[in-house]
PDB file of N, CA and C in Angstrom:
ATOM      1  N   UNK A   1      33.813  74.212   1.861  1.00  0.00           N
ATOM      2  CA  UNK A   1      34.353  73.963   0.550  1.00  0.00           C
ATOM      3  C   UNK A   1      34.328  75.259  -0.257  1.00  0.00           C
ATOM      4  N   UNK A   2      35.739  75.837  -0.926  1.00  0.00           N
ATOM      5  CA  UNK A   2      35.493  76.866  -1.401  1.00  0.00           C
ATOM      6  C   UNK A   2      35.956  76.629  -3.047  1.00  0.00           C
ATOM      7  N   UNK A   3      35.327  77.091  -3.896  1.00  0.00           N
ATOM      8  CA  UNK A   3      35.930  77.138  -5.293  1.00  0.00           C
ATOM      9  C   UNK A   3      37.087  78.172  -5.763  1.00  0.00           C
ATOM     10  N   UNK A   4      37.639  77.590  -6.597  1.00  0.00           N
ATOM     11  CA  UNK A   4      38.788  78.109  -7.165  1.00  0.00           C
ATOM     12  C   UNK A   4      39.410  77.528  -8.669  1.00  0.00           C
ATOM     13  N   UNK A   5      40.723  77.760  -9.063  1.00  0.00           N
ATOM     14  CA  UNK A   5      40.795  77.509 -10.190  1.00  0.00           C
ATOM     15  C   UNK A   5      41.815  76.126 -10.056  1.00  0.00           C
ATOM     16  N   UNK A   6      42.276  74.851 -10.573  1.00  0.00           N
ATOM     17  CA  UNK A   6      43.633  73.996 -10.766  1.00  0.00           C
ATOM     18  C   UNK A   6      44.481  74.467 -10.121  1.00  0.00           C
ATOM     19  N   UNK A   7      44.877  75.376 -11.271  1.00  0.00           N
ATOM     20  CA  UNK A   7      46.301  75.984 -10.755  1.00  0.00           C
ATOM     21  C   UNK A   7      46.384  76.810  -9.588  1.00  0.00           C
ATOM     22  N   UNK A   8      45.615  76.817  -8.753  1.00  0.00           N
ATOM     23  CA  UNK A   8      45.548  78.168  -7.200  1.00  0.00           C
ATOM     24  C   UNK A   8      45.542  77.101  -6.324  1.00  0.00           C
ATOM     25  N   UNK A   9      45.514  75.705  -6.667  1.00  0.00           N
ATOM     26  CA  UNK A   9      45.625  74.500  -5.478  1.00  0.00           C
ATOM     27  C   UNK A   9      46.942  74.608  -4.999  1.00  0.00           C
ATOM     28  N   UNK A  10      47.249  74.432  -3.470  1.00  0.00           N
ATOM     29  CA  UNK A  10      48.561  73.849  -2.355  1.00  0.00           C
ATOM     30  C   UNK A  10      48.837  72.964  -2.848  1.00  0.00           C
ATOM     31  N   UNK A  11      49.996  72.497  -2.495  1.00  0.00           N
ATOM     32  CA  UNK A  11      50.180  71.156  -2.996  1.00  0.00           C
ATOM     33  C   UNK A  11      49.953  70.155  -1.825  1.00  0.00           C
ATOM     34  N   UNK A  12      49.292  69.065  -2.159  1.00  0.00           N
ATOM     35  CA  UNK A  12      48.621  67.995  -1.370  1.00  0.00           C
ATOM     36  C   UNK A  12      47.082  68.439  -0.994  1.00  0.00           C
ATOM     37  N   UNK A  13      46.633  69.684  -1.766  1.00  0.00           N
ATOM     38  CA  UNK A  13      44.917  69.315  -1.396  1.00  0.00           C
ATOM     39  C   UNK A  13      44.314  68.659  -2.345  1.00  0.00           C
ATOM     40  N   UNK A  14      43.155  67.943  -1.875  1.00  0.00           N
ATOM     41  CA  UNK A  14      41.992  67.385  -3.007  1.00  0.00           C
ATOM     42  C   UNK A  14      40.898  68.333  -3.106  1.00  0.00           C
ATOM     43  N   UNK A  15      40.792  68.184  -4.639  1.00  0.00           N
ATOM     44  CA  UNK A  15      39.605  69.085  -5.209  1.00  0.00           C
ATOM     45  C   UNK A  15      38.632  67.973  -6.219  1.00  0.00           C
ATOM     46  N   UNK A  16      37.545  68.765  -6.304  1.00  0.00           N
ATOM     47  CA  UNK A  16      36.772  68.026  -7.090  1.00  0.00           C
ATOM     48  C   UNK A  16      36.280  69.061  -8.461  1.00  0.00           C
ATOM     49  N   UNK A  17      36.796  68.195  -9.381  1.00  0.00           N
ATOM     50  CA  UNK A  17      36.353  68.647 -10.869  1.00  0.00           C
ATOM     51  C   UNK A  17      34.846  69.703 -11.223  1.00  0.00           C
ATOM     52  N   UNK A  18      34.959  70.899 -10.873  1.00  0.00           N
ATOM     53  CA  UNK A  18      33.629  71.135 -11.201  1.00  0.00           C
ATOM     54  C   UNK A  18      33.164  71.481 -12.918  1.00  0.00           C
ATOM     55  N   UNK A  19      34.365  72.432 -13.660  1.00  0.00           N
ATOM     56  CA  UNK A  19      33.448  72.548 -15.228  1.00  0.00           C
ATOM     57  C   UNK A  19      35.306  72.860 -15.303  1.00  0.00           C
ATOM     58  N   UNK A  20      35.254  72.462 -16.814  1.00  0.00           N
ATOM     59  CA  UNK A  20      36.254  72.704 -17.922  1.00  0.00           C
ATOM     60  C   UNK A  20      35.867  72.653 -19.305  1.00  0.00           C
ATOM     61  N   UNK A  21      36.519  73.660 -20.083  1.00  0.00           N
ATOM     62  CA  UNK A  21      36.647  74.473 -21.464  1.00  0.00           C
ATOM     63  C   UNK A  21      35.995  72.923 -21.753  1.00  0.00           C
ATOM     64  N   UNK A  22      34.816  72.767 -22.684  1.00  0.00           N
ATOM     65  CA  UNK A  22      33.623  71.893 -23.712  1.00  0.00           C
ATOM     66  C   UNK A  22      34.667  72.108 -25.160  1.00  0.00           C
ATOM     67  N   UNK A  23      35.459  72.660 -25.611  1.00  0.00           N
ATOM     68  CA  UNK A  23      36.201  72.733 -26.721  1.00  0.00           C
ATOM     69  C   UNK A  23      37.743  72.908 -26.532  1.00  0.00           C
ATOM     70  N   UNK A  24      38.066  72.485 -27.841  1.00  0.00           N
ATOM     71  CA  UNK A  24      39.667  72.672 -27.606  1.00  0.00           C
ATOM     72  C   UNK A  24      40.170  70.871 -27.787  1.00  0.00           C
ATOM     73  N   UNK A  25      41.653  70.914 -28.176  1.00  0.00           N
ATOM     74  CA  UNK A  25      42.017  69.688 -28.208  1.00  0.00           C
ATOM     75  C   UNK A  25      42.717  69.692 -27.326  1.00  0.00           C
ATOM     76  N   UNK A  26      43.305  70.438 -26.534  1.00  0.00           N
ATOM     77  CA  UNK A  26      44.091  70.142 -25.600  1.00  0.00           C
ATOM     78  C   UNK A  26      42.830  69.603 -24.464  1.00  0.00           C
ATOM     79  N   UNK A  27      41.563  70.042 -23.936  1.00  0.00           N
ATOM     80  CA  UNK A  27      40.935  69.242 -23.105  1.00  0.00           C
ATOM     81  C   UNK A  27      39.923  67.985 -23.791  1.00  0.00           C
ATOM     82  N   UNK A  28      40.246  67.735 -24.999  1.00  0.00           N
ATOM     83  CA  UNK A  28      39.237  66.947 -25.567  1.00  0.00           C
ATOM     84  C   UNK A  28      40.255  65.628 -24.514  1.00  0.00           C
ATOM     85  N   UNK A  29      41.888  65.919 -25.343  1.00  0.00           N
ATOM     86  CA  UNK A  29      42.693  64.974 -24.706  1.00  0.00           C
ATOM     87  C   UNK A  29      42.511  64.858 -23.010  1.00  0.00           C
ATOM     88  N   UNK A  30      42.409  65.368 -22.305  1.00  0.00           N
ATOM     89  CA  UNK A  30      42.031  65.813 -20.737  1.00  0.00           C
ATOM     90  C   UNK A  30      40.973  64.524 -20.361  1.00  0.00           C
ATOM     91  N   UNK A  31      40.036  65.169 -20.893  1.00  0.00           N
ATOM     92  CA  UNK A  31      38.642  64.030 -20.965  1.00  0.00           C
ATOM     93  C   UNK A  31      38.833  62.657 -21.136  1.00  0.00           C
ATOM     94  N   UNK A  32      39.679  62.287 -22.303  1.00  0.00           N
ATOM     95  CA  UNK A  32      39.837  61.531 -22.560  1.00  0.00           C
ATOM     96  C   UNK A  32      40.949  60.320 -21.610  1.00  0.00           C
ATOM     97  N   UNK A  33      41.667  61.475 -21.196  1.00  0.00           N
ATOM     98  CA  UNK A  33      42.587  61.019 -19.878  1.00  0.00           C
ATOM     99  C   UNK A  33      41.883  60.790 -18.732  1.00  0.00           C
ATOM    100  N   UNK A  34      40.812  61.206 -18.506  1.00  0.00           N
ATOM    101  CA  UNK A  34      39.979  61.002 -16.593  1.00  0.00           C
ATOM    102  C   UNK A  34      39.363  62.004 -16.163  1.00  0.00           C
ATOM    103  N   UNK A  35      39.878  63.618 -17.282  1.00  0.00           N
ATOM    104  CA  UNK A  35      39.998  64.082 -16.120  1.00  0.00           C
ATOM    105  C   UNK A  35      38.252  65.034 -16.628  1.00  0.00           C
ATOM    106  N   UNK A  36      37.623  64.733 -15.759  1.00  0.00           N
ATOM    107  CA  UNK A  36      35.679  64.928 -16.155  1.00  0.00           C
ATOM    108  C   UNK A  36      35.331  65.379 -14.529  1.00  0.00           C
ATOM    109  N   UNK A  37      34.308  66.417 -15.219  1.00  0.00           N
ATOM    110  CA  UNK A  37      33.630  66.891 -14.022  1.00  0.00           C
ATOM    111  C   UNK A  37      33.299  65.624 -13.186  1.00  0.00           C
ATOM    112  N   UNK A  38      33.588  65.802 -11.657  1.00  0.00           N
ATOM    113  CA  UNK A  38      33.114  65.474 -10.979  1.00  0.00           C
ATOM    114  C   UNK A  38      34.562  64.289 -10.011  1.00  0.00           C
ATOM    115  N   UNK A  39      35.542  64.362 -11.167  1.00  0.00           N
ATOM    116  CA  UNK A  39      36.729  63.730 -10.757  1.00  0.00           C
ATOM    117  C   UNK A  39      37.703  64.440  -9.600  1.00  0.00           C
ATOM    118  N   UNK A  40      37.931  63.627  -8.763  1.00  0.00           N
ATOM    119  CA  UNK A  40      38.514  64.091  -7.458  1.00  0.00           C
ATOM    120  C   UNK A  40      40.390  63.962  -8.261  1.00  0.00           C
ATOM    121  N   UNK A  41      40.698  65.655  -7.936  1.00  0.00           N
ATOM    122  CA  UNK A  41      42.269  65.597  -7.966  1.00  0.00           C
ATOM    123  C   UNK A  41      43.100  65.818  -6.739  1.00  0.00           C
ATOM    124  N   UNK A  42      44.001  65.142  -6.260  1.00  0.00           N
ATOM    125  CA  UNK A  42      45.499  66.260  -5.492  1.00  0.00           C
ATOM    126  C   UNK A  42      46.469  66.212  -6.259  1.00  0.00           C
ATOM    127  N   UNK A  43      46.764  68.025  -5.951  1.00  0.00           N
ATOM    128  CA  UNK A  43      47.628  68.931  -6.636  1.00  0.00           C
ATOM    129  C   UNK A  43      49.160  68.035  -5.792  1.00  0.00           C
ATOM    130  N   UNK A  44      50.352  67.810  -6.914  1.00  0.00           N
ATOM    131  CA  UNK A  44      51.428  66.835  -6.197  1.00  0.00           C
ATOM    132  C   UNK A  44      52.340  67.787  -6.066  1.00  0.00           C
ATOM    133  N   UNK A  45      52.435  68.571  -7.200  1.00  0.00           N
ATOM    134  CA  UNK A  45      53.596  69.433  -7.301  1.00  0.00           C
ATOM    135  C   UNK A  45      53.571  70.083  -8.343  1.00  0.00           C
ATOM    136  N   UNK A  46      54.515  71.481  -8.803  1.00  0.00           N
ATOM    137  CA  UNK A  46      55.006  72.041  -9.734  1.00  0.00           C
ATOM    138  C   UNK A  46      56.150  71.245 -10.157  1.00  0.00           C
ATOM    139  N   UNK A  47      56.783  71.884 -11.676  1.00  0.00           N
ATOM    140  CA  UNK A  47      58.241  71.661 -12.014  1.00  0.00           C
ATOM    141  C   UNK A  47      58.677  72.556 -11.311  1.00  0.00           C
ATOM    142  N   UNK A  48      60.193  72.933 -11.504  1.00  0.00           N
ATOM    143  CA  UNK A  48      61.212  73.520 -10.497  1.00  0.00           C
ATOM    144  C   UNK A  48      60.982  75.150 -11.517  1.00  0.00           C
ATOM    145  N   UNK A  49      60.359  74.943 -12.378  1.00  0.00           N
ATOM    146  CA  UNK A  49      59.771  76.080 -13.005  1.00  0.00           C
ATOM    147  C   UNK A  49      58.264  77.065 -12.959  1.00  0.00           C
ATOM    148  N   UNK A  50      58.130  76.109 -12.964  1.00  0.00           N
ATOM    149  CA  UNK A  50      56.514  76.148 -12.100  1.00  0.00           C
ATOM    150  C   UNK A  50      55.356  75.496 -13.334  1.00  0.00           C
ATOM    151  N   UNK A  51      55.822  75.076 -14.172  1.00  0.00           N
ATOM    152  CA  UNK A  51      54.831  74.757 -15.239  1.00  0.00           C
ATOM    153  C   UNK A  51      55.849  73.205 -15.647  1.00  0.00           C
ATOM    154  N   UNK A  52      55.329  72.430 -15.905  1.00  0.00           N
ATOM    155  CA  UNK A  52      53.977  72.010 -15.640  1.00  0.00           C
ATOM    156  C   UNK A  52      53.802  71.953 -14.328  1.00  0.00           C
ATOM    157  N   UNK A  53      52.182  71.417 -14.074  1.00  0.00           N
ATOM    158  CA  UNK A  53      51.773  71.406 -12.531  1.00  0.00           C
ATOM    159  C   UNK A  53      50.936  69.586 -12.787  1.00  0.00           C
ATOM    160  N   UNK A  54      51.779  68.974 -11.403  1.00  0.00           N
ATOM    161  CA  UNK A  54      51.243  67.693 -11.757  1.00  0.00           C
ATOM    162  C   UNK A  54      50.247  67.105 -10.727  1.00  0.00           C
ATOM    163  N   UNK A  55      48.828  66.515 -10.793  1.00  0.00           N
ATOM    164  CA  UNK A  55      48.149  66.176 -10.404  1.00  0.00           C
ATOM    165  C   UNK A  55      47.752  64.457 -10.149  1.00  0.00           C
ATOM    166  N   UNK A  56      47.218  63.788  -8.943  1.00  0.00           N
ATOM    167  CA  UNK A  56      47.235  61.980  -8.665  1.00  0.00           C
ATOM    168  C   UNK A  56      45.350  62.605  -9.154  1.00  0.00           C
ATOM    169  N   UNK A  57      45.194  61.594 -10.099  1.00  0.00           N
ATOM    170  CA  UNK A  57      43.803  61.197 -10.408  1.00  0.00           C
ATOM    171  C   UNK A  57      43.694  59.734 -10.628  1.00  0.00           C
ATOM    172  N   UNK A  58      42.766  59.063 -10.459  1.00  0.00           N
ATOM    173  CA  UNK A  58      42.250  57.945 -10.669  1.00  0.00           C
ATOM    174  C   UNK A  58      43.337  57.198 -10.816  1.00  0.00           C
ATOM    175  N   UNK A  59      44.372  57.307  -9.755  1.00  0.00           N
ATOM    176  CA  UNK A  59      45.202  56.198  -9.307  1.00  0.00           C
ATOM    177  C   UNK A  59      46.782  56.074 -10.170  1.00  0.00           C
ATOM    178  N   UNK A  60      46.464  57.570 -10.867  1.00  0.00           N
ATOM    179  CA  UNK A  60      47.954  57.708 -11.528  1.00  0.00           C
ATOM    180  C   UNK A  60      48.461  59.478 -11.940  1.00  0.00           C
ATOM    181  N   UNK A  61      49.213  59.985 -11.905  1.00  0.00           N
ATOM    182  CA  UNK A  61      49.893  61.132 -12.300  1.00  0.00           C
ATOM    183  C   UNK A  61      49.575  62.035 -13.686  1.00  0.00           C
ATOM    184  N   UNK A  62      49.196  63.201 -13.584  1.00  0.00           N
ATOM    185  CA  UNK A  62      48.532  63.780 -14.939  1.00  0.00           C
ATOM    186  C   UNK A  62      49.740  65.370 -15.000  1.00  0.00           C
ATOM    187  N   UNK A  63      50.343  65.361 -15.799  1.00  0.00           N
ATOM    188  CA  UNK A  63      50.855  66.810 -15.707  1.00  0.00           C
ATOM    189  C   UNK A  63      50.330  67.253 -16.544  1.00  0.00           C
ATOM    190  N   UNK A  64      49.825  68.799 -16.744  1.00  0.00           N
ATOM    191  CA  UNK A  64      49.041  69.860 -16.995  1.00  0.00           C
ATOM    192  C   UNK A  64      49.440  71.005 -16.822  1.00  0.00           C
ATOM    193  N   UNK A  65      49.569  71.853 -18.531  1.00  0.00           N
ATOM    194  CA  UNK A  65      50.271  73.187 -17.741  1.00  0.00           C
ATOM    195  C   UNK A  65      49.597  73.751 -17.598  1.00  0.00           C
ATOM    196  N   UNK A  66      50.432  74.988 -16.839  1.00  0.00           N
ATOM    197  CA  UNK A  66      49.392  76.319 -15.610  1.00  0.00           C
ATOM    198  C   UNK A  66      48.484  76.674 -16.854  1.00  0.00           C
ATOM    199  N   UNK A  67      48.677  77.327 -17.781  1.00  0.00           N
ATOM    200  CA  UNK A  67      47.550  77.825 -18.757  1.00  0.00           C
ATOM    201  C   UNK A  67      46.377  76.798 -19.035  1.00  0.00           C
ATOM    202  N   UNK A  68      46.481  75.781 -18.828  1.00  0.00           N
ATOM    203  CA  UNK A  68      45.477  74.977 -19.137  1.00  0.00           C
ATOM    204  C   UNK A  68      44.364  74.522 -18.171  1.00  0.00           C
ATOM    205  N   UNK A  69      45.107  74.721 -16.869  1.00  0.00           N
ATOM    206  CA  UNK A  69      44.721  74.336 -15.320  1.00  0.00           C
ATOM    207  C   UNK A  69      44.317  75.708 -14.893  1.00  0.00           C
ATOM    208  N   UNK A  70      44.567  76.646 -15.294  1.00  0.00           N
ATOM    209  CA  UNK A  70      43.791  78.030 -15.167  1.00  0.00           C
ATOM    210  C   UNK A  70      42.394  78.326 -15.314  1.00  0.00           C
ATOM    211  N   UNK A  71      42.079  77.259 -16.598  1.00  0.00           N
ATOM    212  CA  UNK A  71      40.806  77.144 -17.241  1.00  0.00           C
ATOM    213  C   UNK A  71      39.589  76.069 -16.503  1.00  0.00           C
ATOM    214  N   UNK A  72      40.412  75.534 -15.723  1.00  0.00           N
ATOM    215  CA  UNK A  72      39.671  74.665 -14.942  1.00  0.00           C
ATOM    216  C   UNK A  72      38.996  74.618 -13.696  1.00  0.00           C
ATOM    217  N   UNK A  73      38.145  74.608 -13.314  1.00  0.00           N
ATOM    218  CA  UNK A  73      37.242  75.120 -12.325  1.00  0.00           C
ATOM    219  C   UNK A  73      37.038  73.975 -10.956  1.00  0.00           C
ATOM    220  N   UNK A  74      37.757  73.777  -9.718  1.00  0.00           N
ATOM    221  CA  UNK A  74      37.585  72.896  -8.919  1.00  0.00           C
ATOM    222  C   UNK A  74      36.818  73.358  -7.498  1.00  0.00           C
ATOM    223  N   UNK A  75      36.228  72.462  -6.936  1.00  0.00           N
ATOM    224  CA  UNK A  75      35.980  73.199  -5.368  1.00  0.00           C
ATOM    225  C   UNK A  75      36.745  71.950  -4.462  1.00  0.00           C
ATOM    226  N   UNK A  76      37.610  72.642  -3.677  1.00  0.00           N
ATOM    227  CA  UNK A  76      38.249  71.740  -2.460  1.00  0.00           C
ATOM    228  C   UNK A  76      37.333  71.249  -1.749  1.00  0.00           C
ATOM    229  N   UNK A  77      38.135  70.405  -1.348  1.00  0.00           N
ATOM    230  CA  UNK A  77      37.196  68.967  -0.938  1.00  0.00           C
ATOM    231  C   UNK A  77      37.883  69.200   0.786  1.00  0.00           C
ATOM    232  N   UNK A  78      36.840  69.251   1.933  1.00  0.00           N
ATOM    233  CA  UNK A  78      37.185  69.146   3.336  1.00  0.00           C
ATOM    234  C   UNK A  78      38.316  67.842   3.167  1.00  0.00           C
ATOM    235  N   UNK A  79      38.954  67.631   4.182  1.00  0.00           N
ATOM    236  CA  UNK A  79      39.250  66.693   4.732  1.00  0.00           C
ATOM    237  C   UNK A  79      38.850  64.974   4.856  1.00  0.00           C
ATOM    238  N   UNK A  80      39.261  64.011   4.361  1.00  0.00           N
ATOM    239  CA  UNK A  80      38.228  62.815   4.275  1.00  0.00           C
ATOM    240  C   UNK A  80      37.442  62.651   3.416  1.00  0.00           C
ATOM    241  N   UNK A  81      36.726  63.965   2.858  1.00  0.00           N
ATOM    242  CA  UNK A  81      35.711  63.752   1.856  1.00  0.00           C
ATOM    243  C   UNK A  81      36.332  62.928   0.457  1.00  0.00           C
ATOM    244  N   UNK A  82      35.177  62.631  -0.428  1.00  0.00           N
ATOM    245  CA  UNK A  82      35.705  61.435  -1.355  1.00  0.00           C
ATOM    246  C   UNK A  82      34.783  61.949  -2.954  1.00  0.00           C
TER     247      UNK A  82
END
């Protein structure tokens, strides 16, 4: 399992939530959406622009742009893991 940032995910790996920005309203809203340390994401896709970048969490679709997913700290998850 190696760490990295949101936005440096393939598309179709799972990562797990390790730390994100404690301030700010753009992640207060985040939090408030699911998305909390320790929450398992896969990266689905970019826009045809590359921003936003959209992520399957807790059983539904989160788009997030690259500047915001920059700030976010995940470690990939092997294969199977949960």
């Amino acid at each position: 399992m190696s760490a990295t940032n949101l936005s440096a995910l393939p598309p179709g790996v799972r990562a797990r939530v390790k730390d994100l920005p404690k301030t700010g309203a753009t992640f207060v809203r985040l939090r408030e959406m699911g998305l909390l340390t320790g929450t398992v994401v896969t990266f689905v896709r970019a826009a045809p622009m590359g921003d936003p970048l959209e992520f399957k969490l807790r059983g539904y679709l989160l788009s997030v742009r690259r500047d915001e997913a920059e700030q976010i700290q995940v470690e990939i998850l092997a294969d199977g893991a949960a």
